[in-house]
PDB file of N, CA and C in Angstrom:
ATOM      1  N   UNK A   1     -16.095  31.501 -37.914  1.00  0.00           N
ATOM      2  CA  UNK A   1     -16.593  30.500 -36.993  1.00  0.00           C
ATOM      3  C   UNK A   1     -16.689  31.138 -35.605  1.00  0.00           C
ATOM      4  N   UNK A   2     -17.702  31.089 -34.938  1.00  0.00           N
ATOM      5  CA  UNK A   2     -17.747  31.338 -33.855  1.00  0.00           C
ATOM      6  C   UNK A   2     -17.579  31.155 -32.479  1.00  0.00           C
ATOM      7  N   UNK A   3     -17.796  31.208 -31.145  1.00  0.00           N
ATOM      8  CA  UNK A   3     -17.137  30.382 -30.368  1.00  0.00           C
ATOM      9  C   UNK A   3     -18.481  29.319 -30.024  1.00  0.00           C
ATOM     10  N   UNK A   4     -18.877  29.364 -30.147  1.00  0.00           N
ATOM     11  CA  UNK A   4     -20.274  28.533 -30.058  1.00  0.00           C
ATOM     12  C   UNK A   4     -20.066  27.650 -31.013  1.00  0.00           C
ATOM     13  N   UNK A   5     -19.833  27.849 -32.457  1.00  0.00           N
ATOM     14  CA  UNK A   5     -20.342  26.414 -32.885  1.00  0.00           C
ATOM     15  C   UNK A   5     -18.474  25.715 -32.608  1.00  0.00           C
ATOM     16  N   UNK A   6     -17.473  26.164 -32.393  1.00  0.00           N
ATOM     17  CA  UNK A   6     -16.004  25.752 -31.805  1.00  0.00           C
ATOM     18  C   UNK A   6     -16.587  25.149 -30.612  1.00  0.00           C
ATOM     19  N   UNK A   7     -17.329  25.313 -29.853  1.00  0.00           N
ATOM     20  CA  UNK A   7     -17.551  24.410 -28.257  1.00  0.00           C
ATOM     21  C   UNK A   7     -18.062  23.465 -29.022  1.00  0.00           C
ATOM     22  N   UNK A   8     -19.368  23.577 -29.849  1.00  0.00           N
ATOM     23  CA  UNK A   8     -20.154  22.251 -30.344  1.00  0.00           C
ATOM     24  C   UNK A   8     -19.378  21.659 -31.150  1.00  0.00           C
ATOM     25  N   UNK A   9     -18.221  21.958 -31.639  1.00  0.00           N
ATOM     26  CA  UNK A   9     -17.331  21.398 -32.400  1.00  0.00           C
ATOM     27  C   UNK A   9     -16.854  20.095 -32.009  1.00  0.00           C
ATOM     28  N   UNK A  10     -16.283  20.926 -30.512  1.00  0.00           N
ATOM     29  CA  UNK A  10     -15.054  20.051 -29.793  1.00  0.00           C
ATOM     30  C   UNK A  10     -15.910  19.091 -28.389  1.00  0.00           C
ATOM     31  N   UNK A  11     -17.123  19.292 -28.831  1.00  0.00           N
ATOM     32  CA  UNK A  11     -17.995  18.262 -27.920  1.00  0.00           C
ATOM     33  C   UNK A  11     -18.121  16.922 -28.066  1.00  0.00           C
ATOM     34  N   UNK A  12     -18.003  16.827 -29.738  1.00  0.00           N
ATOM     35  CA  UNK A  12     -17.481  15.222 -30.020  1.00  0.00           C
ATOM     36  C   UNK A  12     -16.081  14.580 -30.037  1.00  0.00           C
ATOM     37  N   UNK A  13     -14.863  15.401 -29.368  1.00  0.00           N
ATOM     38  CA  UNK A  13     -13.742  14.541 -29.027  1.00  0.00           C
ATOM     39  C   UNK A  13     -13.443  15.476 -27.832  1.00  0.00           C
ATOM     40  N   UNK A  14     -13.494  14.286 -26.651  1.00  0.00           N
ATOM     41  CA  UNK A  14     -12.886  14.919 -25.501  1.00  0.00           C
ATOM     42  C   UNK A  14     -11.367  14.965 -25.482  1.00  0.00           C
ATOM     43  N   UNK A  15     -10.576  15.999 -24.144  1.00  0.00           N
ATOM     44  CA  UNK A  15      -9.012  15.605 -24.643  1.00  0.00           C
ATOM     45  C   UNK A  15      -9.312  14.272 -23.843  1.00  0.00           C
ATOM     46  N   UNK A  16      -8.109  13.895 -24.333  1.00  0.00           N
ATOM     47  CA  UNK A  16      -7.047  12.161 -23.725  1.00  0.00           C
ATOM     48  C   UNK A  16      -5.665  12.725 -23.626  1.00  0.00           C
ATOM     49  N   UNK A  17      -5.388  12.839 -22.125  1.00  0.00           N
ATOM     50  CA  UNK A  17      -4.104  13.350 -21.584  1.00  0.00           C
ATOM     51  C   UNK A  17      -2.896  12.191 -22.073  1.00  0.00           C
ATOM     52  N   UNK A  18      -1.657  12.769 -22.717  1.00  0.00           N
ATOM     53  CA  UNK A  18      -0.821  12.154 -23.060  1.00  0.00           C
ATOM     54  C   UNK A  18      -0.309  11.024 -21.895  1.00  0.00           C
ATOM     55  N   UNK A  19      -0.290  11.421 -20.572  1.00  0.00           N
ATOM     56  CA  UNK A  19      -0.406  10.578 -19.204  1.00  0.00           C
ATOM     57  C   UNK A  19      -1.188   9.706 -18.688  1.00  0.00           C
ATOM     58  N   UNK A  20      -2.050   8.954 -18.776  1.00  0.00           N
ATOM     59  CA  UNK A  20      -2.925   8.829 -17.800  1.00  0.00           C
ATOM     60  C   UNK A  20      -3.009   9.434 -15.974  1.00  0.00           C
ATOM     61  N   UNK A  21      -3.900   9.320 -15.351  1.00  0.00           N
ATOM     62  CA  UNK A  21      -4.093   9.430 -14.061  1.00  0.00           C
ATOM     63  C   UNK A  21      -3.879   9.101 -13.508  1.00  0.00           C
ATOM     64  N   UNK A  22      -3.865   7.705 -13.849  1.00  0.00           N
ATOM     65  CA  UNK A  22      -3.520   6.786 -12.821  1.00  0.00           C
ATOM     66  C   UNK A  22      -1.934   6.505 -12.809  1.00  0.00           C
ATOM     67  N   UNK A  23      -1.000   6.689 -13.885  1.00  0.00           N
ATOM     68  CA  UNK A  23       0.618   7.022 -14.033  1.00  0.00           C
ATOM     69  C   UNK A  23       1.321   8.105 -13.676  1.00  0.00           C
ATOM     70  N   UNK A  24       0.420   9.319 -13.303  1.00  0.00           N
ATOM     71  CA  UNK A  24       1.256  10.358 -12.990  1.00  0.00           C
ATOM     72  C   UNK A  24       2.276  10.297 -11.735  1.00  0.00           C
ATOM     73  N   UNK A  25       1.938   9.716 -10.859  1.00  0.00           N
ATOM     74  CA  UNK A  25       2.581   9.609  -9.755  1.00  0.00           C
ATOM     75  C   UNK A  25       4.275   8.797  -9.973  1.00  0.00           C
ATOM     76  N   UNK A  26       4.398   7.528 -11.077  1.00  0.00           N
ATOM     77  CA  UNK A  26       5.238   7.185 -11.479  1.00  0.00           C
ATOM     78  C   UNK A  26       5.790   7.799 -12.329  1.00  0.00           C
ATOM     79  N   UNK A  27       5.143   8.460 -13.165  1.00  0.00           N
ATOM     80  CA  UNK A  27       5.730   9.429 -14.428  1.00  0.00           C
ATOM     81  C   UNK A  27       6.927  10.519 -13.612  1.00  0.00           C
ATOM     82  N   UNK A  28       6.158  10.976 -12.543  1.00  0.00           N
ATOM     83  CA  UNK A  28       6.843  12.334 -11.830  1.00  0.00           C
ATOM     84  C   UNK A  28       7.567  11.858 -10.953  1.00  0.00           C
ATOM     85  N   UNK A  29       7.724  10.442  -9.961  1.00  0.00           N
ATOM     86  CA  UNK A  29       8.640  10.440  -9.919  1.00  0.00           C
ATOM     87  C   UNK A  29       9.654   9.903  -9.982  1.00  0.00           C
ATOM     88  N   UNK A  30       9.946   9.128 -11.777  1.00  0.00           N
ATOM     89  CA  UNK A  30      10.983   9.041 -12.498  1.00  0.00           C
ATOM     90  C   UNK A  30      11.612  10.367 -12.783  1.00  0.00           C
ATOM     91  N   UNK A  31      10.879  10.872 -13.299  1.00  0.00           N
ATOM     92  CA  UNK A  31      11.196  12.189 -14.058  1.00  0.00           C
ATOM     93  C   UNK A  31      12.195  13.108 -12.921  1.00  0.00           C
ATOM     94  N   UNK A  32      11.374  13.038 -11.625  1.00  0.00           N
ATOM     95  CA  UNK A  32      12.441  13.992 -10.117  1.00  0.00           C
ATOM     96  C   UNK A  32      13.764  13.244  -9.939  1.00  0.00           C
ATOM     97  N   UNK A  33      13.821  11.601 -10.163  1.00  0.00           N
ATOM     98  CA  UNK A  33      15.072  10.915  -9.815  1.00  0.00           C
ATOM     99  C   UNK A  33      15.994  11.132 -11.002  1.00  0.00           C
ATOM    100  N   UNK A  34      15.670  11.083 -12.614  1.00  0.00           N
ATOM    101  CA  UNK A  34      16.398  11.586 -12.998  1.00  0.00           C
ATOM    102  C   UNK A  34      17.045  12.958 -12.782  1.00  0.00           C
ATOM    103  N   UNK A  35      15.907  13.872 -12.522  1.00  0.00           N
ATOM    104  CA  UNK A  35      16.838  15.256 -12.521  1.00  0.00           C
ATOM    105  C   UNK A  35      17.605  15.550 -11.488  1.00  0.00           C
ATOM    106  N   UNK A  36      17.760  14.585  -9.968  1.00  0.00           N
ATOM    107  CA  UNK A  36      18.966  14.477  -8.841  1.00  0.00           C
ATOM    108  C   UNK A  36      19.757  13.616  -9.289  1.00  0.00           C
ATOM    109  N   UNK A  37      19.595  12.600 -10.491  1.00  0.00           N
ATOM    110  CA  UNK A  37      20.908  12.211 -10.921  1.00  0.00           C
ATOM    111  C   UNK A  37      21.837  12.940 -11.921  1.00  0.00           C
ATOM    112  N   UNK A  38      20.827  13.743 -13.261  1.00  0.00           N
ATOM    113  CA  UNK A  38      21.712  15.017 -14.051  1.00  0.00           C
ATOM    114  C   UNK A  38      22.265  15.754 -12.971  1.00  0.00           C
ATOM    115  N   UNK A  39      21.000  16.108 -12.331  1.00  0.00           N
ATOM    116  CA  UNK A  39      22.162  17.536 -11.448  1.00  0.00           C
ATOM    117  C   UNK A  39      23.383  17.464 -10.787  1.00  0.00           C
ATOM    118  N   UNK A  40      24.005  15.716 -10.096  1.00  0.00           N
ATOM    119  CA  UNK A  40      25.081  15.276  -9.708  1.00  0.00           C
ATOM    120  C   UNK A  40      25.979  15.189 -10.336  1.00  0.00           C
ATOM    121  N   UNK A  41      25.615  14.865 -12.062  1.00  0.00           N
ATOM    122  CA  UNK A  41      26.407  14.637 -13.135  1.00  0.00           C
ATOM    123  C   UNK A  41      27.223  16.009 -13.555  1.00  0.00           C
ATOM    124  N   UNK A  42      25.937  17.135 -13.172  1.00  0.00           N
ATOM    125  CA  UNK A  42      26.141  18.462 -13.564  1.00  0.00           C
ATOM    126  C   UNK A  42      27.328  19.013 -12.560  1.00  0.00           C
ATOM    127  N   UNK A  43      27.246  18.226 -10.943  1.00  0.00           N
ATOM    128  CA  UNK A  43      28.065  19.224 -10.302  1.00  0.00           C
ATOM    129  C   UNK A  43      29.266  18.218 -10.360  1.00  0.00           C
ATOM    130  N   UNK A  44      29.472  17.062 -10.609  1.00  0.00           N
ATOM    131  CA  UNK A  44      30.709  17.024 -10.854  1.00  0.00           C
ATOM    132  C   UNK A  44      32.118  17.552 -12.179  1.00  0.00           C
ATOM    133  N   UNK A  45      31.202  17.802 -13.113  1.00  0.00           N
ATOM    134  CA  UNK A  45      32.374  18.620 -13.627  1.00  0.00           C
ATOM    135  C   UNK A  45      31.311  19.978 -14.743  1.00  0.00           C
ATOM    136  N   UNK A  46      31.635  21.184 -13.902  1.00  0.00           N
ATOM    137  CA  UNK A  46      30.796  22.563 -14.187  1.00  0.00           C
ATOM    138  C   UNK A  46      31.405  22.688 -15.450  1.00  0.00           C
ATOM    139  N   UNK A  47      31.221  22.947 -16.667  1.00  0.00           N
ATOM    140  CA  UNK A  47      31.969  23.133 -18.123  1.00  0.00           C
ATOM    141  C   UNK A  47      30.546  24.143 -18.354  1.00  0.00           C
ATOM    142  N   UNK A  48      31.320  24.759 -19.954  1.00  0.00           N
ATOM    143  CA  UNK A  48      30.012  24.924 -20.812  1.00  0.00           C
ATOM    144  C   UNK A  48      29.025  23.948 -21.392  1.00  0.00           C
ATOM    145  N   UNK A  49      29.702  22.901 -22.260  1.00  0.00           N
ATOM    146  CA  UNK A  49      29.067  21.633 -22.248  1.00  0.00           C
ATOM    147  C   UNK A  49      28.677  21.094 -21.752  1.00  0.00           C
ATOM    148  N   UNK A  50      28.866  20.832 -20.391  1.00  0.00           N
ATOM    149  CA  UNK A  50      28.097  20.248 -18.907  1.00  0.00           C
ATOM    150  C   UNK A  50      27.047  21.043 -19.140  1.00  0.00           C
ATOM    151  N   UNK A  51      26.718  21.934 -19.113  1.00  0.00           N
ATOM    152  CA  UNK A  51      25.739  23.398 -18.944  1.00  0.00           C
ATOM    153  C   UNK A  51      24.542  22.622 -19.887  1.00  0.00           C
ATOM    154  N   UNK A  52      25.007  22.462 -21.194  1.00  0.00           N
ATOM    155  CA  UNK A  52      24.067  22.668 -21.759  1.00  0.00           C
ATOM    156  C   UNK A  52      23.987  21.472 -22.365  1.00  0.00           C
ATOM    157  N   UNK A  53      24.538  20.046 -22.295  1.00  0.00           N
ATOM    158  CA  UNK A  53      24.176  18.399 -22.253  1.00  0.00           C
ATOM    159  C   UNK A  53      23.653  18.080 -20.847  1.00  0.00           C
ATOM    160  N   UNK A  54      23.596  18.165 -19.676  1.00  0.00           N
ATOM    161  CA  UNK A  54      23.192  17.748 -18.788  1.00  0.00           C
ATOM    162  C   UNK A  54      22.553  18.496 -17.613  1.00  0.00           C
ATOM    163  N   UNK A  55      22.811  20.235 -17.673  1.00  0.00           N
ATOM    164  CA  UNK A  55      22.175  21.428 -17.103  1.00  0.00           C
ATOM    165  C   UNK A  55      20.953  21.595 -17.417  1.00  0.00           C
ATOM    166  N   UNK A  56      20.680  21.879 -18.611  1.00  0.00           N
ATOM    167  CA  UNK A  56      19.592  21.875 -18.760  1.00  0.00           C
ATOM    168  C   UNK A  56      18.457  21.351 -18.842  1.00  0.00           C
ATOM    169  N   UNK A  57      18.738  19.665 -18.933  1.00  0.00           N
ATOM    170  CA  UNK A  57      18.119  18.696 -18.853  1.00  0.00           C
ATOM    171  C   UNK A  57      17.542  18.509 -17.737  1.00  0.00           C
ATOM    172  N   UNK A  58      18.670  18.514 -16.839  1.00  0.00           N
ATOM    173  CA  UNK A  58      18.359  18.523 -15.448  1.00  0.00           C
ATOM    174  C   UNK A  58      17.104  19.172 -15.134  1.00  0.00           C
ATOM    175  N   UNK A  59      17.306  20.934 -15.555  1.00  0.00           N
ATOM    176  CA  UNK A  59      16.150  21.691 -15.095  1.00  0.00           C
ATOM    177  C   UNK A  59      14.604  21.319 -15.810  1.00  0.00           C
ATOM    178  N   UNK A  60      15.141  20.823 -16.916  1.00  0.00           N
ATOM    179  CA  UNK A  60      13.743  20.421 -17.473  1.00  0.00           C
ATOM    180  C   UNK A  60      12.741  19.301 -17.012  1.00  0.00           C
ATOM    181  N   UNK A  61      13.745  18.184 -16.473  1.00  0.00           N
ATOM    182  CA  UNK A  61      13.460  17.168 -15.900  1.00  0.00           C
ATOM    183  C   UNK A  61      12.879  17.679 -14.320  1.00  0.00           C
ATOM    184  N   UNK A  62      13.092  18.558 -13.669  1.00  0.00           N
ATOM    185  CA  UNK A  62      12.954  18.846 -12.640  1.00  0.00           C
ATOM    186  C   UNK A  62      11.455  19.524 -12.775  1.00  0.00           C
ATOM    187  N   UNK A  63      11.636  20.433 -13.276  1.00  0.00           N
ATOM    188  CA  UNK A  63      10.367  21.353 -13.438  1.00  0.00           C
ATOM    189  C   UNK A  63       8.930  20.309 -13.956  1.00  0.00           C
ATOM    190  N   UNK A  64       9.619  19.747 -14.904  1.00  0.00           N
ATOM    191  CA  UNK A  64       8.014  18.904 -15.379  1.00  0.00           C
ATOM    192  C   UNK A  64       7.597  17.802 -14.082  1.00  0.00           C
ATOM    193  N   UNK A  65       8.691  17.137 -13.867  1.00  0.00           N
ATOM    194  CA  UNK A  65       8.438  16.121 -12.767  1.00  0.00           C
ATOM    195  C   UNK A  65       8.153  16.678 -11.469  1.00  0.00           C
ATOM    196  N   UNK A  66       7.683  18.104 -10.945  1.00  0.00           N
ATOM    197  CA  UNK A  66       7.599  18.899  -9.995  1.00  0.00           C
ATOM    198  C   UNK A  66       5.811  18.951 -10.459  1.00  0.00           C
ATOM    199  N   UNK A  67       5.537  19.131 -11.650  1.00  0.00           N
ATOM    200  CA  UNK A  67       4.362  19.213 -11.880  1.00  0.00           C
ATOM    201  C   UNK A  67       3.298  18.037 -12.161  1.00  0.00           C
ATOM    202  N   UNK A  68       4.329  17.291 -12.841  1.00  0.00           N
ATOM    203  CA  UNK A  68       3.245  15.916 -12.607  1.00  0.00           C
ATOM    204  C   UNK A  68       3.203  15.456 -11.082  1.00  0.00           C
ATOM    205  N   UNK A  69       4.030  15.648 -10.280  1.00  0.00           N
ATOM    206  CA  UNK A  69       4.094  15.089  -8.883  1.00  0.00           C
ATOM    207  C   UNK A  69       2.600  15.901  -8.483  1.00  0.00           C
ATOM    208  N   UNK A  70       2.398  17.276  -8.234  1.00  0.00           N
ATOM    209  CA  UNK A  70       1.776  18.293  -8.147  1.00  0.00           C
ATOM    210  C   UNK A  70       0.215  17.906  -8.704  1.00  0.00           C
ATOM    211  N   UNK A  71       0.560  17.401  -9.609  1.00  0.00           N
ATOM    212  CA  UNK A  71      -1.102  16.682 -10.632  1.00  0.00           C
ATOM    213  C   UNK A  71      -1.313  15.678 -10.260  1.00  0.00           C
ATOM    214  N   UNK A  72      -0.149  14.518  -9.384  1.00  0.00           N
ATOM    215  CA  UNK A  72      -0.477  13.302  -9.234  1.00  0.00           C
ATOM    216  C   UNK A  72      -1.130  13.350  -7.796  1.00  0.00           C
ATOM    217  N   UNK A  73      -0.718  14.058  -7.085  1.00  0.00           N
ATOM    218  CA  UNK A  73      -0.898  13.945  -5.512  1.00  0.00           C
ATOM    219  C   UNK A  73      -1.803  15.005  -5.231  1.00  0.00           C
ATOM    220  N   UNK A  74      -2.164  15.894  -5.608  1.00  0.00           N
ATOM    221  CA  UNK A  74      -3.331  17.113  -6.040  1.00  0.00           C
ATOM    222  C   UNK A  74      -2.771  17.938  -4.680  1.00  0.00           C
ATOM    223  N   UNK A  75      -3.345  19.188  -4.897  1.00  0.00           N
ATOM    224  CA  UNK A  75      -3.599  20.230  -4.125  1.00  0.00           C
ATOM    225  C   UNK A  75      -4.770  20.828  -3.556  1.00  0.00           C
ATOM    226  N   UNK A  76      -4.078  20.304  -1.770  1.00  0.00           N
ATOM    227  CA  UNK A  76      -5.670  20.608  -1.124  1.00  0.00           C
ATOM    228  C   UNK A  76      -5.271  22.063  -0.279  1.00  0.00           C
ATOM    229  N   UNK A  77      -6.653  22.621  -0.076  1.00  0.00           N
ATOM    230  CA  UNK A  77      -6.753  24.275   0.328  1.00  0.00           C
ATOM    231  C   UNK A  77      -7.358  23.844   1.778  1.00  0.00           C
TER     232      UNK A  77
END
């Protein structure tokens, strides 16, 4: 298959973002308030288990909700 008839392929279903557009701004920032509430959770008691039930979450929650914020509010040059 080639990449040509793969474009004419995918010409009859556009994507549909798991988000809408018009939610990103709420999506991201739930997503930022949770990860300043893990990370409080995180610094009150530093463990290994802390680390990796509520550390990492944290960062995950942070990073995505950094990017939908980023998609919701756009970037001007």
């Amino acid at each position: 298959m080639s990449l040509n008839e793969v474009w004419e392929a995918a010409s009859g279903s556009p994507f549909q973002p798991l988000v809408p557009k018009d939610s990103q701004f709420f999506v991201g920032f739930c997503l930022l308030l949770l990860a300043v509430i893990f990370t409080g959770l995180f610094g009150l008691n530093r463990s290994f288990l802390s680390l990796t039930s509520v550390g990492l979450p944290a960062s995950l929650l942070f990073g995505f909700g950094s990017v939908f914020m980023i998609c919701a509010v756009g970037v001007y040059v």
